[in-house]
Protein backbone atom coordinates (compact mmCIF):
# COMPACT_ATOMS: atom_id res chain seq x y z
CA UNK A 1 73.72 -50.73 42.31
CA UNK A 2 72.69 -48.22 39.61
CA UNK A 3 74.73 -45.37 38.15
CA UNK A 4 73.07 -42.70 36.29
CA UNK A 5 75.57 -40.25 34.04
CA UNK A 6 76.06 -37.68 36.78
CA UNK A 7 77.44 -39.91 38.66
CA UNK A 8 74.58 -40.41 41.18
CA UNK A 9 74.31 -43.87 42.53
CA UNK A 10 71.46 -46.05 43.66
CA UNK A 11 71.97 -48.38 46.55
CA UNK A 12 70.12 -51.42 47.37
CA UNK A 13 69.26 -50.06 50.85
CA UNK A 14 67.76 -46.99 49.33
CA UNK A 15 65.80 -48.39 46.58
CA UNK A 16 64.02 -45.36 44.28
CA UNK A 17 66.58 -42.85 46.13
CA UNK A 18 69.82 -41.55 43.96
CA UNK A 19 72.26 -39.91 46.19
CA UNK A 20 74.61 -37.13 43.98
CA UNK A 21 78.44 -37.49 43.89
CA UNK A 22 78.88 -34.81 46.63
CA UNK A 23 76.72 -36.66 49.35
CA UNK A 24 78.74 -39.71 48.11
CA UNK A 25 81.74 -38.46 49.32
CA UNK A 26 80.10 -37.93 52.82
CA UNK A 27 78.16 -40.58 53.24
CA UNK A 28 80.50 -43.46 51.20
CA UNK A 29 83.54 -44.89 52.88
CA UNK A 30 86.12 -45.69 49.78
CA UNK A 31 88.41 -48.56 50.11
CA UNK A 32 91.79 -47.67 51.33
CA UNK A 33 93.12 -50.82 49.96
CA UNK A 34 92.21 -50.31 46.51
CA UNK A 35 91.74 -53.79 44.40
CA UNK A 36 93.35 -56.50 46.13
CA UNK A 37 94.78 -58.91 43.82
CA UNK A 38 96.26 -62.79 44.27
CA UNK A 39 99.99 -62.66 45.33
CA UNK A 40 99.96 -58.69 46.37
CA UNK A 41 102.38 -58.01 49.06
CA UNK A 42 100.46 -56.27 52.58
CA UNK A 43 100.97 -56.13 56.04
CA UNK A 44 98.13 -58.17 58.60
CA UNK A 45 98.07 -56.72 62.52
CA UNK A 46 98.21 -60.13 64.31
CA UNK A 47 96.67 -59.63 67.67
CA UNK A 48 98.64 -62.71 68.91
CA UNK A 49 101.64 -61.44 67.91
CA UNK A 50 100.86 -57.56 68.90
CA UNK A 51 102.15 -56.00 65.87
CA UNK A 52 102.12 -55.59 62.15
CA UNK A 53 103.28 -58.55 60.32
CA UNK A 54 104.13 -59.08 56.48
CA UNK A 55 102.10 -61.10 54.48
CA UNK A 56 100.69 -61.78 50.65
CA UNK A 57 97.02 -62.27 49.44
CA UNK A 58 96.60 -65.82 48.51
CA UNK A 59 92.60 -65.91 47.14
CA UNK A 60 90.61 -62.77 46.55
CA UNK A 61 86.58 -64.26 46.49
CA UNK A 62 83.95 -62.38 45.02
CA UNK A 63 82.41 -60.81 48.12
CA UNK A 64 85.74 -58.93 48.69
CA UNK A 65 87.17 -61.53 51.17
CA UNK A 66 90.72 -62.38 50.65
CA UNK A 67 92.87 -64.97 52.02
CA UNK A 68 96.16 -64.81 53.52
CA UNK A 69 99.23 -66.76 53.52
CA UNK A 70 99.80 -65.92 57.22
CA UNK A 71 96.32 -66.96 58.17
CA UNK A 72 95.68 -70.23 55.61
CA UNK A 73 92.52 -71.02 55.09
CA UNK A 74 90.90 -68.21 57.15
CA UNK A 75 88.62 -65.46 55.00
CA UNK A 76 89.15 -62.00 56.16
CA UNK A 77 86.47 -59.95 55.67
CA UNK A 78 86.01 -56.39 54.21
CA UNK A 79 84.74 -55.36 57.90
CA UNK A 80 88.11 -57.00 59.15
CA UNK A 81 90.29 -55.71 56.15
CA UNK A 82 89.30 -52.17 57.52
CA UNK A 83 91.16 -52.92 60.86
CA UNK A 84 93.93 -55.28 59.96
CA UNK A 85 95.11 -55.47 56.81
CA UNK A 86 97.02 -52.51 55.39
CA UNK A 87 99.72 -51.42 52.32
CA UNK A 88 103.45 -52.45 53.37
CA UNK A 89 104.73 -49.44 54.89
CA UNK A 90 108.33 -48.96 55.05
CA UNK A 91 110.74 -52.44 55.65
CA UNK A 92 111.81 -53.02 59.21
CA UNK A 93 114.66 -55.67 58.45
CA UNK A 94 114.21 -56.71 61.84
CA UNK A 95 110.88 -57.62 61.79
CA UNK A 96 111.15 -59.17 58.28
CA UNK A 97 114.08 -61.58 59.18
CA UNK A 98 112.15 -62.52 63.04
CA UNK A 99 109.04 -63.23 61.08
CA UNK A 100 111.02 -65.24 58.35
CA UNK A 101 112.90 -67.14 61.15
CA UNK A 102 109.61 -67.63 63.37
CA UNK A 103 107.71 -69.04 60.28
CA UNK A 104 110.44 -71.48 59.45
CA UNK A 105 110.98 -72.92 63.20
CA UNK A 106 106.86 -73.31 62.72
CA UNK A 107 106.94 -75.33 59.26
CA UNK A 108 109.90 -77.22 61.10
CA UNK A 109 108.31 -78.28 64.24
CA UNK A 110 105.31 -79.44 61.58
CA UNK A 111 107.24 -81.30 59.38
CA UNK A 112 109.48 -83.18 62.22
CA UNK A 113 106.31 -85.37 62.99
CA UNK A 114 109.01 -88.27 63.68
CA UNK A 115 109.84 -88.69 67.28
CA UNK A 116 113.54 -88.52 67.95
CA UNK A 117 114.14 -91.40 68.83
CA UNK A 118 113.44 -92.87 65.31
CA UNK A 119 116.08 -91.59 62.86
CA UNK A 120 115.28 -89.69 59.59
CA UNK A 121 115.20 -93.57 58.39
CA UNK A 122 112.21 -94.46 60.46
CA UNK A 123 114.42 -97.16 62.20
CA UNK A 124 114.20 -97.37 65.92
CA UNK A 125 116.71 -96.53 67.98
CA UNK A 126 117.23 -97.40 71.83
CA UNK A 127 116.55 -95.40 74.39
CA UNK A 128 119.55 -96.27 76.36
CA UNK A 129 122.96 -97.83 75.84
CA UNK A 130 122.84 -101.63 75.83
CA UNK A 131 126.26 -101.81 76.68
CA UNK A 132 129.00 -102.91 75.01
């Protein structure tokens, strides 16, 4: 993209063409969002879920995508930012302390990859009582 000192702006879909600050500002869509940066605090709509959800911005990569901690390893988009990603509105305790509790019975039911019926020790234990 090319910027002359008026302001005027040439896009790579318009090549030759410079389109003036005013038809910018009906033609352009600006980002809502603003720069997202690494650790930044925003709320995700999770369709699963039905609602907006807290979250944080874990990677930021250089075609706008960002990462989230609620959705690791998935790339959202700058189409999909525009839907459902937004700045933390006002704090519902509520839904801060259910999504808090919901994320830690998910990290639990991860980390308790030992069957119950081998202690924290890894020992078996029986099934039934042997009797005495």
């Amino acid at each position: 993209m090319a910027i002359d000192p008026s302001g005027a702006v040439q896009l790579n879909v318009k090549v030759g063409y410079w389109m003036s600050v005013e038809e910018q500002s009906r033609k352009l869509r600006s980002s809502k969002l603003g720069h997202l940066q690494v650790t930044q605090h925003m709320e995700y709509y999770s369709n699963t879920l039905g609602r907006w959800i807290p979250c944080r911005i874990t990677a930021v990569e250089p075609n706008g995508a960002v990462q989230l901690d609620v959705k690791a390893g998935y790339s959202l988009s700058v189409e999909e930012q525009a839907q459902k990603l937004r700045l933390p509105t006002k704090v519902d305790v509520n839904a801060a302390r259910e999504a808090l509790t919901t994320s830690q019975r998910l990290q639990s039911k991860r980390s308790s990859s030992v069957p119950s019926h081998l202690g924290s020790g890894g020992a078996a234990k029986p099934f039934f009582d042997q009797g005495s």
